[in-house]
C-alpha atoms as a PDB file:
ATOM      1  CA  UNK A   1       0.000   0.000   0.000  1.00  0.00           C
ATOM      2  CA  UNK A   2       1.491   3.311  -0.732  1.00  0.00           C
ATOM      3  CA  UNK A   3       1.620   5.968   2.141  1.00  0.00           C
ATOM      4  CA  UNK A   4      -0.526   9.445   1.480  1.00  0.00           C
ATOM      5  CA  UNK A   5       1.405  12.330   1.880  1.00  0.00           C
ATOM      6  CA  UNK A   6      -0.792  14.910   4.145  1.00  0.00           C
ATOM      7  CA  UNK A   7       0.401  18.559   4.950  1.00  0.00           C
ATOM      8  CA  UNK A   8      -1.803  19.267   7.899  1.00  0.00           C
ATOM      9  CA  UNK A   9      -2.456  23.485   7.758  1.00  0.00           C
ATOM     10  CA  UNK A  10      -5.111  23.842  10.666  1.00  0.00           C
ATOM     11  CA  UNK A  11      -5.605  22.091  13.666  1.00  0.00           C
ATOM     12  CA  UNK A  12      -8.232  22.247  16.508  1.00  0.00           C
ATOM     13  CA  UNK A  13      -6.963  21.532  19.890  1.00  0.00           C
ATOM     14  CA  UNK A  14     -10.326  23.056  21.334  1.00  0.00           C
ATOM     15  CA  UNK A  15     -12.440  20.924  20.188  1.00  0.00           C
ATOM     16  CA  UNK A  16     -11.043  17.733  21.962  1.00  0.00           C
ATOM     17  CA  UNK A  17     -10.642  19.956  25.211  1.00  0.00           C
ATOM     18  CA  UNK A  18     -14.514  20.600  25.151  1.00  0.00           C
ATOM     19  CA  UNK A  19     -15.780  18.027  23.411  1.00  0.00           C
ATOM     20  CA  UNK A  20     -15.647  13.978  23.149  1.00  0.00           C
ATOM     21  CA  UNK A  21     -15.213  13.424  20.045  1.00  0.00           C
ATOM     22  CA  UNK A  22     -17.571  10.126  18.483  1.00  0.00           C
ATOM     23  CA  UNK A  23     -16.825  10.160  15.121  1.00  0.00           C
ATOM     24  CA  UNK A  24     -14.724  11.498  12.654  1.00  0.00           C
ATOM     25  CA  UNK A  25     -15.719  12.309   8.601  1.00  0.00           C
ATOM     26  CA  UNK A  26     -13.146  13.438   6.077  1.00  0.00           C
ATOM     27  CA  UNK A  27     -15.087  16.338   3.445  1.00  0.00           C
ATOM     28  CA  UNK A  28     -13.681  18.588   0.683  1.00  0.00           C
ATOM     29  CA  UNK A  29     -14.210  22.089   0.786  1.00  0.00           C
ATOM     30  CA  UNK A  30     -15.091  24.490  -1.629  1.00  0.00           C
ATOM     31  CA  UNK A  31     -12.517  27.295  -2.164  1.00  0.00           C
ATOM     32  CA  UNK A  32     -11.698  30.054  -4.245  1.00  0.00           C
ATOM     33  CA  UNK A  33      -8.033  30.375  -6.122  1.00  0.00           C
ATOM     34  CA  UNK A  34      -6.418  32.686  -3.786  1.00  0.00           C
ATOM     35  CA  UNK A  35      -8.075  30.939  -0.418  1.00  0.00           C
ATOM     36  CA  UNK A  36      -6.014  27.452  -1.254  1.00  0.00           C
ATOM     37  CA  UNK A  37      -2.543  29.620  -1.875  1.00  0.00           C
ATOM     38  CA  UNK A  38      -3.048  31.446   1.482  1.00  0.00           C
ATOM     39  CA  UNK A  39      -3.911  28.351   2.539  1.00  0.00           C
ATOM     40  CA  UNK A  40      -0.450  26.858   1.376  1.00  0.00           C
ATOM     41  CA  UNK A  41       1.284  29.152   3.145  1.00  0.00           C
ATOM     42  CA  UNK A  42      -0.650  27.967   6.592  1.00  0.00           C
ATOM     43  CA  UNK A  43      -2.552  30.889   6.719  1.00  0.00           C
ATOM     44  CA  UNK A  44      -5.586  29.405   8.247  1.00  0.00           C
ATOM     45  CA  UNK A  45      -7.610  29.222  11.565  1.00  0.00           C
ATOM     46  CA  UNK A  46     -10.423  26.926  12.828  1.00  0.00           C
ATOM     47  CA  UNK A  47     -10.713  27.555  16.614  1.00  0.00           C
ATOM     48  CA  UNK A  48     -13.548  29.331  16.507  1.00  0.00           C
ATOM     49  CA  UNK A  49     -15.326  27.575  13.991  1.00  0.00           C
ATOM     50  CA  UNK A  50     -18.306  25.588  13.353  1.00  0.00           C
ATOM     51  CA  UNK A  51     -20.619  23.201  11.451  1.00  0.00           C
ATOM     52  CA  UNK A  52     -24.194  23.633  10.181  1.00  0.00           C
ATOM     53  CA  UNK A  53     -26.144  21.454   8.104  1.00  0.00           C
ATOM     54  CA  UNK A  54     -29.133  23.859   5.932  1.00  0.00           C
ATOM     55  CA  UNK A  55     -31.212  22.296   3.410  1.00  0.00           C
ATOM     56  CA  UNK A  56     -29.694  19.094   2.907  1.00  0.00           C
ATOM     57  CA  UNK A  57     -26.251  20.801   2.806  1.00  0.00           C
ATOM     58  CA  UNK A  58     -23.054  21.357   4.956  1.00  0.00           C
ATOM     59  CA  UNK A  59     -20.797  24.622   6.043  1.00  0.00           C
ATOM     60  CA  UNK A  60     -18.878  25.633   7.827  1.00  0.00           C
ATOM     61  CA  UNK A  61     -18.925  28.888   9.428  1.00  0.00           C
ATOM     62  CA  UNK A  62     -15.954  31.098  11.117  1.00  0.00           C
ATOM     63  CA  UNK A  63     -13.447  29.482   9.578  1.00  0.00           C
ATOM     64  CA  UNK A  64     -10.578  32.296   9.129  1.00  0.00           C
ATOM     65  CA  UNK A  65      -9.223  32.079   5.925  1.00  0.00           C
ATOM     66  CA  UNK A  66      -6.246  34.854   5.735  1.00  0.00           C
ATOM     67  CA  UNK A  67      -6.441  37.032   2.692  1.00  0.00           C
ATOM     68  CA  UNK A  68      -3.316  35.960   0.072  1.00  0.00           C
ATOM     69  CA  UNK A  69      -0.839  38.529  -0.376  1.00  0.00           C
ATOM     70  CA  UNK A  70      -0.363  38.879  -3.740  1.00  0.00           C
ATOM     71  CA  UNK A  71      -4.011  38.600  -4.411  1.00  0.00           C
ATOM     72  CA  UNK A  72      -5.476  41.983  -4.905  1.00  0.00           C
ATOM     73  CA  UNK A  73      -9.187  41.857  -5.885  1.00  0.00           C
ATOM     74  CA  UNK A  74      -9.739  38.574  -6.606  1.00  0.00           C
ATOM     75  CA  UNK A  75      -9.848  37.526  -2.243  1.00  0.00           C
ATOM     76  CA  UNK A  76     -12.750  36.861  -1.089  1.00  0.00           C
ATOM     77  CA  UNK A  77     -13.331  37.751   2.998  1.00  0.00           C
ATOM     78  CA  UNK A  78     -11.999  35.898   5.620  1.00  0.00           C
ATOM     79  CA  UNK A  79     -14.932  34.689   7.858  1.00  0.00           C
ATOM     80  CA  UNK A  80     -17.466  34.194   4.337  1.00  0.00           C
ATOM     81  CA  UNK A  81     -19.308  30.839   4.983  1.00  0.00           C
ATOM     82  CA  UNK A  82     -17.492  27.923   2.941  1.00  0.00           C
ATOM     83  CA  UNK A  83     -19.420  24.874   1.946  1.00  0.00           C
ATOM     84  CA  UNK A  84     -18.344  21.468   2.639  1.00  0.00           C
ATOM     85  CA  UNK A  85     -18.087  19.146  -0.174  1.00  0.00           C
ATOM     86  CA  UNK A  86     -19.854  15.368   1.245  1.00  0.00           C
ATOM     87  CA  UNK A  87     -22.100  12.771  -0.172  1.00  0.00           C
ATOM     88  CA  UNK A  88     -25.912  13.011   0.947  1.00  0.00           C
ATOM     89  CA  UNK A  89     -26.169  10.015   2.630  1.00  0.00           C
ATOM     90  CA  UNK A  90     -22.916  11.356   5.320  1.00  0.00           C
ATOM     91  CA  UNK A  91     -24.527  14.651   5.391  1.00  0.00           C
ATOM     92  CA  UNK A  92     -28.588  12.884   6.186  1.00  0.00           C
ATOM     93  CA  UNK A  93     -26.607  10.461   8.817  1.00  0.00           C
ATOM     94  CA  UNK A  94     -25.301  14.050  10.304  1.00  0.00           C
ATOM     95  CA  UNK A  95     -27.900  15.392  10.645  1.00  0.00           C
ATOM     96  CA  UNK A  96     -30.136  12.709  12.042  1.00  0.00           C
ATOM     97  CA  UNK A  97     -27.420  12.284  14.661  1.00  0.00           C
ATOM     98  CA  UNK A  98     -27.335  16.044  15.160  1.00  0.00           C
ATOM     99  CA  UNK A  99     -31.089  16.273  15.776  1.00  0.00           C
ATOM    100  CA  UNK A 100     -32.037  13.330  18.139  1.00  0.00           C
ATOM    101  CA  UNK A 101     -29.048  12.418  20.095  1.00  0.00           C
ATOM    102  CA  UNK A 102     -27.783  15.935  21.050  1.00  0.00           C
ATOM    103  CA  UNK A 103     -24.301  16.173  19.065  1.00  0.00           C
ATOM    104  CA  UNK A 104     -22.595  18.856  17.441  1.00  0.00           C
ATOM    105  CA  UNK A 105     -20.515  18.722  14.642  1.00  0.00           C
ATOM    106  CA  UNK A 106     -16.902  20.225  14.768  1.00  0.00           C
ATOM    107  CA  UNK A 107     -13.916  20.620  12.470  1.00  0.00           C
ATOM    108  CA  UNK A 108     -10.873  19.346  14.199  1.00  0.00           C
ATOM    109  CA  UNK A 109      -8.150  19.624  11.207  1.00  0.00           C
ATOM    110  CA  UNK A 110      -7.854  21.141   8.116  1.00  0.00           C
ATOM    111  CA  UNK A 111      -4.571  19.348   5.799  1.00  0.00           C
ATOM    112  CA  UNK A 112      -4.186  18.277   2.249  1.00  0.00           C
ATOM    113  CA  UNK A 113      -3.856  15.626   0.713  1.00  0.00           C
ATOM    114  CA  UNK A 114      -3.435  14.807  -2.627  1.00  0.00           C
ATOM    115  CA  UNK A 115      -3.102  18.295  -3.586  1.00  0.00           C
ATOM    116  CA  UNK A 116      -7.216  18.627  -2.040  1.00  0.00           C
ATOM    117  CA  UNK A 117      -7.909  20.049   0.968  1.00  0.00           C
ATOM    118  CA  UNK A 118      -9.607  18.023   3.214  1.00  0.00           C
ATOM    119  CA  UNK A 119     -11.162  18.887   6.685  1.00  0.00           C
ATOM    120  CA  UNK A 120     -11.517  16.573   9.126  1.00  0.00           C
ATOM    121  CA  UNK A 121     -15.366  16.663  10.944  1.00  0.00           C
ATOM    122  CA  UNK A 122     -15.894  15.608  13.981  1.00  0.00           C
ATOM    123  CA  UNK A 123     -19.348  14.319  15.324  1.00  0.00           C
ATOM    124  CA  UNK A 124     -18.849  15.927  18.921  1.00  0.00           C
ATOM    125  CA  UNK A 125     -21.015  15.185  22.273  1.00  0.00           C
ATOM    126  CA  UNK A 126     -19.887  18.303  24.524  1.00  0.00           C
ATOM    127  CA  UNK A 127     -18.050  17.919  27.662  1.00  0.00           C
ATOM    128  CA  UNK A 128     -19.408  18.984  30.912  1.00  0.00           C
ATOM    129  CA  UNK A 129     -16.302  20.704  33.673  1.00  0.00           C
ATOM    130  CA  UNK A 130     -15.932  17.527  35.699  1.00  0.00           C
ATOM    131  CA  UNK A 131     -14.970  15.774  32.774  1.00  0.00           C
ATOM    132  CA  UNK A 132     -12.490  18.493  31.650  1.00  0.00           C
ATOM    133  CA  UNK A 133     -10.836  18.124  34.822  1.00  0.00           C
ATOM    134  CA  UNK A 134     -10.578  14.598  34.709  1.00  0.00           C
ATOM    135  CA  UNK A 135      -8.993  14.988  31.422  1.00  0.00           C
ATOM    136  CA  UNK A 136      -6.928  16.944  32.289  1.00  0.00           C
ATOM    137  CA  UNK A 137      -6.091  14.822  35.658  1.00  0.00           C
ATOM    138  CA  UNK A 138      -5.284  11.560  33.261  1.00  0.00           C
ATOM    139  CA  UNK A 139      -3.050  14.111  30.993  1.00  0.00           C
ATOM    140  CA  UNK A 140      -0.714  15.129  34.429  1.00  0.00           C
ATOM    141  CA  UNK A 141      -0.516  11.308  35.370  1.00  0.00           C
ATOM    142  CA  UNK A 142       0.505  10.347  32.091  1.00  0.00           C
ATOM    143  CA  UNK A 143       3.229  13.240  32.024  1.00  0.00           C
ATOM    144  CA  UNK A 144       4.745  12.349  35.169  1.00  0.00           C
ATOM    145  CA  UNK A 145       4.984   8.690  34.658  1.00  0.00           C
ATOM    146  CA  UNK A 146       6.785   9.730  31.227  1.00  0.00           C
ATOM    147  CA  UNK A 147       9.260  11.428  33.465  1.00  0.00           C
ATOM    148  CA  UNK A 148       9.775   9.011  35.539  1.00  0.00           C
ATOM    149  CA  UNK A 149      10.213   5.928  33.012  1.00  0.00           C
ATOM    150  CA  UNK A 150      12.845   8.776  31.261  1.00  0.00           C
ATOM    151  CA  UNK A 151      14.686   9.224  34.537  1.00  0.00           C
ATOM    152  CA  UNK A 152      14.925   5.572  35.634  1.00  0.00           C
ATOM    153  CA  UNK A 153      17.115   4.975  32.277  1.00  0.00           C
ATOM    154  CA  UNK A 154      19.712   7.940  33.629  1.00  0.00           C
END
């Protein structure tokens, strides 16, 4: 099997501190020519950013696309709503999940691959403050046993 070269540009390291994350769904986006050079160059946010599904279809919304440089009049604005490119049947399975069961939908990377970019949606129950802090309990254990396996070879 050959190995797929990905170039992640965006990560979201929010969305797995305030949500659990069920599922995951890979979906093309639709961009503009200057969006995917800026976009190249890592110019790209998704913290703040979100997933809606309207009419049988799927965006997503604040994602901060940084204008390209050398682009003049042909960018298009940062924050515009960008649709994401998935079959119907991912998007009506969504959505049914969305509705009855309580989840949101977040987008926890953004990378290319095959020259595409891809982000990477994440069918997301939210986390209530206990469970943060026993996340972030379990993260402090792990650390410190690290340390200590690391120092016992010294």
């Amino acid at each position: 099997m050959v190995e797929e070269h990905i170039k992640e540009v965006a990560g979201n390291k929010k969305a797995y501190h305030d949500y659990f994350i069920e599922d995951k769904y890979e979906a093309g986006i639709e961009l503009f020519g200057t969006e995917v050079k800026s976009m190249r160059m890592g110019k790209c946010s998704i913290k703040e950013s979100w997933i809606s599904i309207d009419k049988g279809e799927c965006f997503i919304c604040g994602m901060n696309v940084s204008p390209y440089e050398k682009g003049n009049i042909f960018n298009k604005d940062p924050l515009r709503v960008r649709k994401l490119l998935l079959h119907k049947e991912e998007i009506r399975k969504l959505d049914q999940q969305v509705q009855q069961k309580g989840y949101t939908l977040v987008p926890t990377r953004v990378y290319f691959k095959k020259g595409k970019v891809k982000v990477e949606v994440g069918l997301a129950r939210g986390k209530k403050l206990y469970d943060k802090r026993e996340t972030a309990a379990k993260r402090d254990q792990q650390r410190e046993a690290q340390k200590e396996f690391k120092m016992s070879f010294k």
